[in-house]
C-alpha atoms as a PDB file:
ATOM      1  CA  UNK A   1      16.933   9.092 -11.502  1.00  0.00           C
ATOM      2  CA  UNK A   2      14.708   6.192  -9.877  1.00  0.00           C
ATOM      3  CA  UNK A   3      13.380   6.547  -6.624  1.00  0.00           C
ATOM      4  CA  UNK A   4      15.379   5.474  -3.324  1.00  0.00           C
ATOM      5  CA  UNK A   5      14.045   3.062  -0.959  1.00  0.00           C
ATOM      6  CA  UNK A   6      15.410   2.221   2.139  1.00  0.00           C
ATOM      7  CA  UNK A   7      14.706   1.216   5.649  1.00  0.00           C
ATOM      8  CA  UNK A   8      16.419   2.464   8.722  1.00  0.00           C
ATOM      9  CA  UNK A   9      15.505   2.148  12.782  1.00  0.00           C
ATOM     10  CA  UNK A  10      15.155   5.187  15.040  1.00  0.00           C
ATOM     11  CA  UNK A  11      17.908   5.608  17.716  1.00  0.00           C
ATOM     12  CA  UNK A  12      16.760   6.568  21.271  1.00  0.00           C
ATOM     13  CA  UNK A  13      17.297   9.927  20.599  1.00  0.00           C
ATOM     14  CA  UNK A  14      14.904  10.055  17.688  1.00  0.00           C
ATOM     15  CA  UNK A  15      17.770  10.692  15.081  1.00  0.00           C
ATOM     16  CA  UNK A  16      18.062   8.802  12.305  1.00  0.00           C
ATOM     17  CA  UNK A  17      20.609   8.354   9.699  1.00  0.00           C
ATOM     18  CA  UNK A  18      20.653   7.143   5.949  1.00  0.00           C
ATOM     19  CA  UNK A  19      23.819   5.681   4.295  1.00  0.00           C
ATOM     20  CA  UNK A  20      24.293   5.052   0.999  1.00  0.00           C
ATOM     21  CA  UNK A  21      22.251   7.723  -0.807  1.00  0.00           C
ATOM     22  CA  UNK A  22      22.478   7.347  -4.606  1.00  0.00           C
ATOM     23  CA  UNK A  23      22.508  11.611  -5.004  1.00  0.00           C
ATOM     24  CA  UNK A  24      25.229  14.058  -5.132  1.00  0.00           C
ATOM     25  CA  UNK A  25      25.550  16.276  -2.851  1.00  0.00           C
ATOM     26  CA  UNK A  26      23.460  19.106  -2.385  1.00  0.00           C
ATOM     27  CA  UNK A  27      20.538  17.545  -4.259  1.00  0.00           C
ATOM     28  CA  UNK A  28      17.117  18.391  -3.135  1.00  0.00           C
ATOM     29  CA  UNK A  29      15.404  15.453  -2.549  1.00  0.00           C
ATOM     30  CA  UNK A  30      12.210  14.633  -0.659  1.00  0.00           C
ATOM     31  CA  UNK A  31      11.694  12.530   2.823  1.00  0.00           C
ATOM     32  CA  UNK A  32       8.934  10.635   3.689  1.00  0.00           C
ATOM     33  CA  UNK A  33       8.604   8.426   6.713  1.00  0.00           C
ATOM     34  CA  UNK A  34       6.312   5.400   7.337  1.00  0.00           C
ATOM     35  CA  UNK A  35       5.788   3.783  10.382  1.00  0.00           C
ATOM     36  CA  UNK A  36       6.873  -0.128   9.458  1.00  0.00           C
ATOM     37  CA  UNK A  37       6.219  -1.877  13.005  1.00  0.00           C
ATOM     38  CA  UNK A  38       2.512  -1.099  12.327  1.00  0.00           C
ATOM     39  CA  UNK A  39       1.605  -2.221   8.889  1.00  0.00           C
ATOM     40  CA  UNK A  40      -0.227  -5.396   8.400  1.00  0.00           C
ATOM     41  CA  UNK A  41       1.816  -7.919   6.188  1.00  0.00           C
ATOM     42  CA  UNK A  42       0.075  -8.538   2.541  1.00  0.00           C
ATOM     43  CA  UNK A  43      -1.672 -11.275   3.362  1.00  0.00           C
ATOM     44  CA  UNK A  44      -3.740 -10.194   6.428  1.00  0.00           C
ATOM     45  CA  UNK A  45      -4.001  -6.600   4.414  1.00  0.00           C
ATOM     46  CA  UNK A  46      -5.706  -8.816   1.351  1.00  0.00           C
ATOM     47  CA  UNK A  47      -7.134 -11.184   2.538  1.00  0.00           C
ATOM     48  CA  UNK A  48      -9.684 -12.656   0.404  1.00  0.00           C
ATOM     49  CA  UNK A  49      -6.868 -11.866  -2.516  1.00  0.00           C
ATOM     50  CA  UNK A  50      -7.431 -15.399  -4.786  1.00  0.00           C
ATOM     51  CA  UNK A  51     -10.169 -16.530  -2.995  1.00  0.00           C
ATOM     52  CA  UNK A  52     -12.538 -16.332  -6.379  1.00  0.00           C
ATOM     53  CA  UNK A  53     -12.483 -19.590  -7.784  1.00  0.00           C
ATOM     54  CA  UNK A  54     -15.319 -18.520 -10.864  1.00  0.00           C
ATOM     55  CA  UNK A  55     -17.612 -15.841 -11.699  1.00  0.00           C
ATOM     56  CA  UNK A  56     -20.767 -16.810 -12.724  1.00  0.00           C
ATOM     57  CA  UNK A  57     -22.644 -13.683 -15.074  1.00  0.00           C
ATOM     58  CA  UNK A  58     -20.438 -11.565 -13.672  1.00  0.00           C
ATOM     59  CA  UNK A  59     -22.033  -8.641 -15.787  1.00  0.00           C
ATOM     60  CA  UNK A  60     -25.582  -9.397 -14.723  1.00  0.00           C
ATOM     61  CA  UNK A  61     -27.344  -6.994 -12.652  1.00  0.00           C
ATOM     62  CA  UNK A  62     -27.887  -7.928  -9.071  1.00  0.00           C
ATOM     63  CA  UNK A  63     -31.277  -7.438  -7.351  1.00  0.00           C
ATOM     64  CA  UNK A  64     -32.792  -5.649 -10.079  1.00  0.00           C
ATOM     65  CA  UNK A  65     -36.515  -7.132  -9.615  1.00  0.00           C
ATOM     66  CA  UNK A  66     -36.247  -5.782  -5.548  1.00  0.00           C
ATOM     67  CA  UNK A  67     -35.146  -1.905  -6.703  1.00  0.00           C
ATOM     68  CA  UNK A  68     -38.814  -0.275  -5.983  1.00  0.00           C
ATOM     69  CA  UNK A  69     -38.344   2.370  -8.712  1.00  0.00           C
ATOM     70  CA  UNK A  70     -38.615   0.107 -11.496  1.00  0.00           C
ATOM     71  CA  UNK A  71     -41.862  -1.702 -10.298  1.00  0.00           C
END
């Protein structure tokens, strides 16, 4: 079966219940927890996502005359 995803709000007395679970009963299944309130929303996360308008010899290498190995 597919995973589950949900999301759900701690009570003040750090419990926490899930309705609507798509298992049978007594079905091992696995819990993980992520903090929501501090993750950064996608677009301060990627920032400079689009921001490439063109590539120009994109497989060229870069400083290659300044590496003082070669020389």
């Amino acid at each position: 079966m597919a995973d589950f995803h949900t999301e759900a709000t701690v009570s003040e007395n750090g419990s926490l219940i899930i309705k609507g679970i798509p298992y049978l009963s007594g079905h091992k299944v696995e819990v993980i927890i992520k903090d929501k309130s501090t993750q950064m929303d996608m677009k301060e996360k990627y920032s400079l996502r689009g921001s490439v308008l063109k590539y120009e010899q994109p497989f060229e290498t870069v400083a290659e005359n300044e590496w003082e190995i070669i020389q």
